[in-house]
C-alpha atoms as a PDB file:
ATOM      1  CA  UNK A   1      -0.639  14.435  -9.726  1.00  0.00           C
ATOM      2  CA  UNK A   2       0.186  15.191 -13.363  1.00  0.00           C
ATOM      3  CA  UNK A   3       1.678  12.618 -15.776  1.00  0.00           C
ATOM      4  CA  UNK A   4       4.883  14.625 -15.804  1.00  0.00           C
ATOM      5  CA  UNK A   5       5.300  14.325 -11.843  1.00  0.00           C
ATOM      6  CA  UNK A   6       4.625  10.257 -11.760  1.00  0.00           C
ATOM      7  CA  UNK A   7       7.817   8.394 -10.929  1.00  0.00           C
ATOM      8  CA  UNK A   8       8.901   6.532 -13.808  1.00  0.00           C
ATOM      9  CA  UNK A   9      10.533   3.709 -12.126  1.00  0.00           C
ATOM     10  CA  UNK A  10       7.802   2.324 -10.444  1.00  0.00           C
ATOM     11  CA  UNK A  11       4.712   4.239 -12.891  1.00  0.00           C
ATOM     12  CA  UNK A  12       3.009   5.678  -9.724  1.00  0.00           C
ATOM     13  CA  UNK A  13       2.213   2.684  -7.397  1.00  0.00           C
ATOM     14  CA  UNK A  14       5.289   3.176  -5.314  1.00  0.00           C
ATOM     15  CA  UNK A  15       6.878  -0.419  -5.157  1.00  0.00           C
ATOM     16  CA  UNK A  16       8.701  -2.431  -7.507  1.00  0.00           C
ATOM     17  CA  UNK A  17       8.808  -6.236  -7.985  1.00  0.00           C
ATOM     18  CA  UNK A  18      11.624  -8.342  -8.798  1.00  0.00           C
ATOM     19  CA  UNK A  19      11.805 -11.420 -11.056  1.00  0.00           C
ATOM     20  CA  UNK A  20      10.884 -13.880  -8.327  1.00  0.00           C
ATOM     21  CA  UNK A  21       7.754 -11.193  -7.480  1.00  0.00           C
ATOM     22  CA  UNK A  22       8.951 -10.327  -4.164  1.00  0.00           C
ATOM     23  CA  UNK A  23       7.371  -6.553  -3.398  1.00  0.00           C
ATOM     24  CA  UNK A  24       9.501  -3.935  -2.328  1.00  0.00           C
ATOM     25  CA  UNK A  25       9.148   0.029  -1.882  1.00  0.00           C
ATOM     26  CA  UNK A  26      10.604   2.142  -4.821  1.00  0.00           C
ATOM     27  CA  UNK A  27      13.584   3.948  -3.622  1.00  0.00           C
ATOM     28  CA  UNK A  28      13.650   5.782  -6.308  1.00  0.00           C
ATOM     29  CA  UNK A  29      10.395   7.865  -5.177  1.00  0.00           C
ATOM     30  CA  UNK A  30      10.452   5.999  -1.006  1.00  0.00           C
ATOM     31  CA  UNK A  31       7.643   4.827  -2.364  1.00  0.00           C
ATOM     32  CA  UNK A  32       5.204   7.833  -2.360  1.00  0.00           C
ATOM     33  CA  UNK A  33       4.431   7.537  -6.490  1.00  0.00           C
ATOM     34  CA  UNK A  34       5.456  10.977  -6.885  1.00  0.00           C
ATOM     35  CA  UNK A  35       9.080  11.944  -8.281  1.00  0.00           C
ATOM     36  CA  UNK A  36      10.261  15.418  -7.483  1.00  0.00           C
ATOM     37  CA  UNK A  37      11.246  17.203 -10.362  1.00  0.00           C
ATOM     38  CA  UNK A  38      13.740  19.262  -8.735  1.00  0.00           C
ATOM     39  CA  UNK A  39      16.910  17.251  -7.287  1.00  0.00           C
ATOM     40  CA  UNK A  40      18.977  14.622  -8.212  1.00  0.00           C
ATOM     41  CA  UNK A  41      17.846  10.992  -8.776  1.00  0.00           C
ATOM     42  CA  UNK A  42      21.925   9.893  -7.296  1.00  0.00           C
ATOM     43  CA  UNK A  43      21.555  11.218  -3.799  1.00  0.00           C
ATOM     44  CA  UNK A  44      19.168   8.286  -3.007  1.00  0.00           C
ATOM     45  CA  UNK A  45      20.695   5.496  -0.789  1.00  0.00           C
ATOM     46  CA  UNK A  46      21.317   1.921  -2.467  1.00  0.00           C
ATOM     47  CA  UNK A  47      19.277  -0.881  -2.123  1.00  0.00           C
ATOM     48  CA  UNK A  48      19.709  -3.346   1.040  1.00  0.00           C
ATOM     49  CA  UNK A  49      20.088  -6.874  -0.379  1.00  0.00           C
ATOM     50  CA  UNK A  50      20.638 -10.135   1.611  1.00  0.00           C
ATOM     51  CA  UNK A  51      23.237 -12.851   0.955  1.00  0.00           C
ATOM     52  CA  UNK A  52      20.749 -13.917  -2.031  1.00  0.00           C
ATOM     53  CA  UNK A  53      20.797 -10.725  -3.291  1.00  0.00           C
ATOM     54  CA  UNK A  54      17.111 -10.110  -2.268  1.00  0.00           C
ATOM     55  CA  UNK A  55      15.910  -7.015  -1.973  1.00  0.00           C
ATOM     56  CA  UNK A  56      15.383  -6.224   2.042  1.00  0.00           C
ATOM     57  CA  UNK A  57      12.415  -3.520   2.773  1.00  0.00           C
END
């Protein structure tokens, strides 16, 4: 994978942590590390969140 192909939202790993370090997959990529170049970023679904606003994986 080049440097050009990594997603940038979670640098490659593929999940994301929030501020209270609770480790969720990046739905930016669904959590493969690799962003598609061709596409669109805005056809991905939102985030599940519970009544906390927690992110639910």
């Amino acid at each position: 994978m080049t440097k050009d192909q990594v997603c940038l939202a979670c640098g490659g790993e593929g999940l994301l942590m929030d501020d209270e370090e609770w480790r969720y997959t990046c739905k930016i990529c669904g959590g493969s590390g690799f962003q598609s170049q061709e596409g669109r970023v805005y056809d991905r679904q939102p985030a599940d969140v519970d009544v906390m606003n927690r992110y639910l994986d």
